[in-house]
Protein backbone atom coordinates (compact mmCIF):
# COMPACT_ATOMS: atom_id res chain seq x y z
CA UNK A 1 -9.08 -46.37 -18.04
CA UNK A 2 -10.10 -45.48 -14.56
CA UNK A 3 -6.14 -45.29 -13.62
CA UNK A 4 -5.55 -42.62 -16.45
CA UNK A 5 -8.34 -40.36 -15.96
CA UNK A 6 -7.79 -40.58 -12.42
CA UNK A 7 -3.82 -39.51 -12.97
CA UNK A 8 -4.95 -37.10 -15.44
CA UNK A 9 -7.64 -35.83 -12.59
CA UNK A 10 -4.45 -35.28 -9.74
CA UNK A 11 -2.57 -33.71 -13.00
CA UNK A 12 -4.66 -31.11 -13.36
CA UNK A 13 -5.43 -30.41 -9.97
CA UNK A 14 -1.65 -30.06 -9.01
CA UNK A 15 -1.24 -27.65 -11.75
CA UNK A 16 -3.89 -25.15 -10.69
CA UNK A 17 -2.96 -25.07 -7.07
CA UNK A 18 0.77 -24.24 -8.65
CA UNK A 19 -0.62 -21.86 -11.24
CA UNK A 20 -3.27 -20.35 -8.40
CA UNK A 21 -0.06 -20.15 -5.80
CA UNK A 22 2.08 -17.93 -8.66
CA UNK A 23 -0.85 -15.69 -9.33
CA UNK A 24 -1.39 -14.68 -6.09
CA UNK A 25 2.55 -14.70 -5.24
CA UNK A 26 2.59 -11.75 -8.01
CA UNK A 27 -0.60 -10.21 -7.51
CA UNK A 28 -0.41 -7.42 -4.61
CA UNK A 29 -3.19 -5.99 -3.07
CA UNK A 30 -2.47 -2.17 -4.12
CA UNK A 31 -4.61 1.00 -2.78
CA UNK A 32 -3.98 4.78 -4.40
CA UNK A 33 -4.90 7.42 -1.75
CA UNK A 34 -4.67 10.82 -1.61
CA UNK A 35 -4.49 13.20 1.45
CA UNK A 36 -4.33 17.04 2.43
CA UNK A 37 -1.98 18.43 5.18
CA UNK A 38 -1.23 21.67 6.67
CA UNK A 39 1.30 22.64 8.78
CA UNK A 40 3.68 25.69 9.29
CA UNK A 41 6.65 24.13 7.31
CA UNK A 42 6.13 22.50 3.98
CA UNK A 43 8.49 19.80 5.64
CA UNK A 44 5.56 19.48 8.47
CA UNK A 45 2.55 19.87 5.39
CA UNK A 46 4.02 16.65 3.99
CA UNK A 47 4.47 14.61 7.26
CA UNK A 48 0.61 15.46 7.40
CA UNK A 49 0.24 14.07 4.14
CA UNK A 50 2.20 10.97 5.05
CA UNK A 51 0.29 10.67 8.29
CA UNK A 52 -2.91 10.36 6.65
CA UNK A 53 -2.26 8.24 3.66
CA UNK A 54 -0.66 5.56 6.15
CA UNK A 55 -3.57 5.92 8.66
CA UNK A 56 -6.48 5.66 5.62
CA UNK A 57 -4.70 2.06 5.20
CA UNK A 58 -3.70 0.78 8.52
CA UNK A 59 -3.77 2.34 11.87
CA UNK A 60 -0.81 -0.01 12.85
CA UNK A 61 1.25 0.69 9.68
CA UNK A 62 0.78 4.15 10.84
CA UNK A 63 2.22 3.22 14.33
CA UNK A 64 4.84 1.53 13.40
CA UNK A 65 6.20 4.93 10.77
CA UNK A 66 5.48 6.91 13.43
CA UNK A 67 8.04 4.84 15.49
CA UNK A 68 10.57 3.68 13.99
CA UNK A 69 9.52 4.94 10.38
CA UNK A 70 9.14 1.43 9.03
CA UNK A 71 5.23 -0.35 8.02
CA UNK A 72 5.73 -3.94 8.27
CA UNK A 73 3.15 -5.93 5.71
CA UNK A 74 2.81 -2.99 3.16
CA UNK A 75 5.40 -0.65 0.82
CA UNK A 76 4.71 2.66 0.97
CA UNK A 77 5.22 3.51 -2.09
CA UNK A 78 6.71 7.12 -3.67
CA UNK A 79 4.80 10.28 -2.41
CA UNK A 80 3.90 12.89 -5.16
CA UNK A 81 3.14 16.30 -3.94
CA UNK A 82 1.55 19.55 -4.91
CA UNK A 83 2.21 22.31 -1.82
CA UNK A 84 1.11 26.00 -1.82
CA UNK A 85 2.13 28.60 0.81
CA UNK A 86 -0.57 30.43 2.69
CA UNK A 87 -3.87 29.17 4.50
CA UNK A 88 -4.57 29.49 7.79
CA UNK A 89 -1.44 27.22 8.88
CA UNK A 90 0.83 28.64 6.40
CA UNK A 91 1.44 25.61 4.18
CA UNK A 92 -1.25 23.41 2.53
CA UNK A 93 0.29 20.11 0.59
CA UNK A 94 -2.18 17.71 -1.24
CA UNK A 95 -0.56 14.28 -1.71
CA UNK A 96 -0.91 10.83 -3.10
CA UNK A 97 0.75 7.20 -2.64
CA UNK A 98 0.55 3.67 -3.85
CA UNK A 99 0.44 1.91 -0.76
CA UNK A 100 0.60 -2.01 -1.21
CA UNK A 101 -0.13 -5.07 1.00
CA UNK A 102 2.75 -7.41 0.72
């Protein structure tokens, strides 16, 4: 009796550690952020944008985009904008990402 419950004990262990390990292999550690740039380009507004979404995550994600435009450890996901001419810099864009931790 002792034999089987301890088998059945190791059983059940093994399975959570396997079921634990695929639930954190799937689950990403996701962040939405938003940002504001202004520049004199819309083209420049939006680098703002991307500048600050990256660096309200992870100064050395930011480095590393600034670099060589890549951000090892995290996908950067799809930027949405919303950009109006004028302002004091002549273009404002508001933005917003997914960023995730991979």
């Amino acid at each position: 009796m002792t034999k089987i419950v301890r088998a059945m004990t190791a059983a059940v262990a093994a399975a959570g550690i396997l079921l634990g390990a695929a639930a954190s292999a799937e689950a990403k550690e996701c962040v939405r952020k938003g940002a504001v740039g202004e520049a004199g380009s819309e083209k420049d507004a939006k680098f703002q944008v991307d500048e600050a979404l990256l660096q309200a995550v992870d100064w050395g994600a930011w480095a590393s985009w600034m670099a060589n435009g890549t951000t090892p450890g995290y996908s950067f996901g799809p930027r949405k904008y919303s950009c109006k001419k004028g302002g004091s810099w002549g273009w404002t864009c508001r933005g917003a990402s997914t960023i995730c931790k991979l």
